[in-house]
Protein backbone atom coordinates (compact mmCIF):
# COMPACT_ATOMS: atom_id res chain seq x y z
CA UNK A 1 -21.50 -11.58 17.11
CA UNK A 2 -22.93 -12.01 20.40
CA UNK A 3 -25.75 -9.11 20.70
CA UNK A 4 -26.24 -9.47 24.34
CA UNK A 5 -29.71 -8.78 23.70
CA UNK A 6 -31.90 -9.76 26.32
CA UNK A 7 -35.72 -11.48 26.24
CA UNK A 8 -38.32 -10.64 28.54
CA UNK A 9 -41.82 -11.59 28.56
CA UNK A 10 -43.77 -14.80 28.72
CA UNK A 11 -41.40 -18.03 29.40
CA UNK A 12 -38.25 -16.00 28.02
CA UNK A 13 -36.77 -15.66 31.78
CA UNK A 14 -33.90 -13.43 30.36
CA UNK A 15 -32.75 -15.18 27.35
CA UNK A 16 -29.61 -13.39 25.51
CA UNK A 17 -28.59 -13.93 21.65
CA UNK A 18 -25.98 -16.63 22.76
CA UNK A 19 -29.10 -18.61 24.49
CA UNK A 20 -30.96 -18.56 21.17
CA UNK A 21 -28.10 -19.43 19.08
CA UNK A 22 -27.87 -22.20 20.96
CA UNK A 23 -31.47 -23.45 19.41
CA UNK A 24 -31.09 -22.61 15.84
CA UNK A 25 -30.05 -26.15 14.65
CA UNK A 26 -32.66 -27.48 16.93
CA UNK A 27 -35.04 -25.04 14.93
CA UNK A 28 -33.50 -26.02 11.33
CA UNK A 29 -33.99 -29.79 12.17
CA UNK A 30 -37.72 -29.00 13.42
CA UNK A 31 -36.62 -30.67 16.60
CA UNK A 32 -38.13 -27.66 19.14
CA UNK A 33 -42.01 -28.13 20.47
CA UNK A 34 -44.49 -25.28 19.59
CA UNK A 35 -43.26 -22.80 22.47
CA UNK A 36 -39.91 -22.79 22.07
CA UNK A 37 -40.39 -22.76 18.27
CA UNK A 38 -42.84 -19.71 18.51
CA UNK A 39 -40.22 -17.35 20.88
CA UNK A 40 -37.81 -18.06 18.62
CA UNK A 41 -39.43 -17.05 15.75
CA UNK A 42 -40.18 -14.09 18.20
CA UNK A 43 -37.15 -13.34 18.97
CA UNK A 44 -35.87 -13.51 15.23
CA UNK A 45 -38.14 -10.32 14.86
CA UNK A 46 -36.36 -7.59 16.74
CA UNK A 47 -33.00 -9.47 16.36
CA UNK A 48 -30.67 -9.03 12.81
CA UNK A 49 -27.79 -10.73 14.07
CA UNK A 50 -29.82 -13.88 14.91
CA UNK A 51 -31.70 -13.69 12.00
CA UNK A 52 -28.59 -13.31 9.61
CA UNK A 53 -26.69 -15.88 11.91
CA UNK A 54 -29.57 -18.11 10.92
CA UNK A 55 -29.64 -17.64 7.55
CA UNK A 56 -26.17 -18.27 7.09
CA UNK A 57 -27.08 -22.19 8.93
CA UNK A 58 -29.87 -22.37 6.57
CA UNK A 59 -27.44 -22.13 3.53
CA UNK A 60 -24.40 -24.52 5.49
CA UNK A 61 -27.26 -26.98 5.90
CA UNK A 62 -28.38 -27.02 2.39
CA UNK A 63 -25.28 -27.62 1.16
CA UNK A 64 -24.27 -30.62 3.73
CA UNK A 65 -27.79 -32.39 3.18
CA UNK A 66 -26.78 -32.37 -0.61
CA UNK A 67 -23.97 -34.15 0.10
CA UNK A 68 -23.77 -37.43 -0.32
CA UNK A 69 -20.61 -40.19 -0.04
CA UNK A 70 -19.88 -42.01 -2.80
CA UNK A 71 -19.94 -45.50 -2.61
CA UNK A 72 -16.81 -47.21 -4.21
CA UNK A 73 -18.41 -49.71 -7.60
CA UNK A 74 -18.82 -52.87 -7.01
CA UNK A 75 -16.10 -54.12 -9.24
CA UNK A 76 -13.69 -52.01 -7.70
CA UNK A 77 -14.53 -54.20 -4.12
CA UNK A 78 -14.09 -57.16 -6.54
CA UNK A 79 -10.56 -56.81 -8.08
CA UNK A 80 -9.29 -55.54 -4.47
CA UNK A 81 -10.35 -58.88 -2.76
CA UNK A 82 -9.50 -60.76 -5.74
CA UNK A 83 -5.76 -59.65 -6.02
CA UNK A 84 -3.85 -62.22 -4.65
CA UNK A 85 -1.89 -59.84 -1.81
CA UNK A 86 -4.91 -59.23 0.08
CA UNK A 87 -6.48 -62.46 0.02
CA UNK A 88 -2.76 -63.67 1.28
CA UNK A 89 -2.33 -60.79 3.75
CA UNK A 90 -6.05 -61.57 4.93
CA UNK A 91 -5.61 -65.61 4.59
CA UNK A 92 -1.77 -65.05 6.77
CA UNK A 93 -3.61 -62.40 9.20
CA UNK A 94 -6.38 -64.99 10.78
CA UNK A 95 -4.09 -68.21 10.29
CA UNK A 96 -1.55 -66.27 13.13
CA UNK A 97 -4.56 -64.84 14.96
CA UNK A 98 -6.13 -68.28 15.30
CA UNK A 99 -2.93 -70.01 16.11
CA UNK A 100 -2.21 -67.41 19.24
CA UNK A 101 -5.78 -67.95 20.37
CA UNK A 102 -5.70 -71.55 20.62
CA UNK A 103 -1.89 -71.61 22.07
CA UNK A 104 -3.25 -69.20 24.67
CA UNK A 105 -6.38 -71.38 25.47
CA UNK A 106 -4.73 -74.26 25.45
CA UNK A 107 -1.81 -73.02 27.71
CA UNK A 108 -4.42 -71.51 30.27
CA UNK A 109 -6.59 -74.52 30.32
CA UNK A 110 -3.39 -76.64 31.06
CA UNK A 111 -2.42 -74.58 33.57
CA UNK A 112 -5.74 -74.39 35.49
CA UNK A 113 -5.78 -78.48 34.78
CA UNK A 114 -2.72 -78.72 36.36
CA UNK A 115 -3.68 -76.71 38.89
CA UNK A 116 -6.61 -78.52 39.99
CA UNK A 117 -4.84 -82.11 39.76
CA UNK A 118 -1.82 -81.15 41.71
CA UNK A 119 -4.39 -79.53 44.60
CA UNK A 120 -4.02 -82.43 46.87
CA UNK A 121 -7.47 -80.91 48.81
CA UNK A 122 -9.30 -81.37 45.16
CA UNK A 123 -11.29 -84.99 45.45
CA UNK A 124 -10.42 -87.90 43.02
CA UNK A 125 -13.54 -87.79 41.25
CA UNK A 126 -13.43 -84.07 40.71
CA UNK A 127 -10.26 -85.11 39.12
CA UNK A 128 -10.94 -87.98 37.30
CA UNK A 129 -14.39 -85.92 36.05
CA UNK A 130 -11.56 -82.95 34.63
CA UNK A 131 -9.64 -85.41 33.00
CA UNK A 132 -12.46 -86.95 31.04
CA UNK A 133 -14.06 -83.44 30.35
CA UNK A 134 -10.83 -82.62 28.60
CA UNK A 135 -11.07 -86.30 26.80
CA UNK A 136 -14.31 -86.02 25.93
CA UNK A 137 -13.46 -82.14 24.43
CA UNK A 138 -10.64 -82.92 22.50
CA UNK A 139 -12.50 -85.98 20.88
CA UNK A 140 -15.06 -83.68 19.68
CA UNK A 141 -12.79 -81.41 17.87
CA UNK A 142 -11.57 -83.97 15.96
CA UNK A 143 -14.07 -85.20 15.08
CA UNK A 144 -15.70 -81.86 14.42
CA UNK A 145 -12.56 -80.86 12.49
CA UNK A 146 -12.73 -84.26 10.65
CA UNK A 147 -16.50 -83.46 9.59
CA UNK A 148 -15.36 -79.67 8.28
CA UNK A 149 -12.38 -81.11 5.74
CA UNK A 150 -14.65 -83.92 4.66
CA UNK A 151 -17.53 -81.56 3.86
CA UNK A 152 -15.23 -79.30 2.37
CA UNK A 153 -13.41 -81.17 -0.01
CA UNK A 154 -17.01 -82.44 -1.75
CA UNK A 155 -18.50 -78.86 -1.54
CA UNK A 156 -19.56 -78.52 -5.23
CA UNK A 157 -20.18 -74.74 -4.41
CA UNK A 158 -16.68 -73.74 -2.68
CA UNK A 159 -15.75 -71.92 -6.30
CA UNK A 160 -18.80 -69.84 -6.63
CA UNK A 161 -18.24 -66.17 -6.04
CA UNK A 162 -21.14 -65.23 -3.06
């Protein structure tokens, strides 16, 4: 469908049909400035195939812009989280998630511990400094974890759908 027709004239610089087809969504979506707008519309003149071609976008875009996608009812995302597989599935799915990530933190902070302590050119106090980071780190996670379960157990809330 390529006419192989060429422009000339005025800012054209030997434009063919495939050039212009090129702009005819930018046209539809009102997205070309004045002069490209007006040698298009130029162009559509003396040019059936274009014209046709565009045509035949105006009635493909029509029909997509009326389409809309349907959003699935709320009560439908209600009964799928609520059935008891998926809120196991989901529940099982970050339990092993979790327990890998703190295995491999763990494991590589051990390891880079290690590392450090065993480096007889590392200084004592760097040492001893590591070794009551770590201290200090895993005394806030308990106590962290401690506030958490406490908080949660007297949450009068917890059974309240959000």
């Amino acid at each position: 469908m390529n006419c192989g027709r060429q422009m000339t004239g005025k800012g054209a610089s030997q434009m063919t049909c495939h050039d212009w087809k090129d702009m005819m969504m930018g046209y539809l979506d009102n997205e070309l400035d004045q002069e490209q707008k007006a040698r298009f519309e130029e162009h559509l003149k003396g040019c059936p195939e274009c014209k046709k071609e565009l045509q035949e976008f105006k009635n493909l875009k029509s029909i997509t812009d009326d389409v809309a996608l349907a959003e699935p009812e709320e009560k439908l995302w209600q009964d799928y989280w609520g059935g008891v597989y998926n809120r196991i599935e989901l529940g099982i799915g970050w339990i092993i998630f979790s327990i890998a990530a703190i295995i491999l933190i763990i494991f590589g902070g051990f390891k880079a511990i290690e590392n450090v302590i065993r480096n007889p050119g590392v200084e004592c106090t760097l040492k001893i400094g590591l070794i009551l980071l770590v201290v200090g780190l895993a005394i806030l996670l308990v106590s962290v974890l401690r506030e958490r379960i406490f908080f949660w157990k007297r949450d009068r809330y917890k059974d309240i759908q959000r």
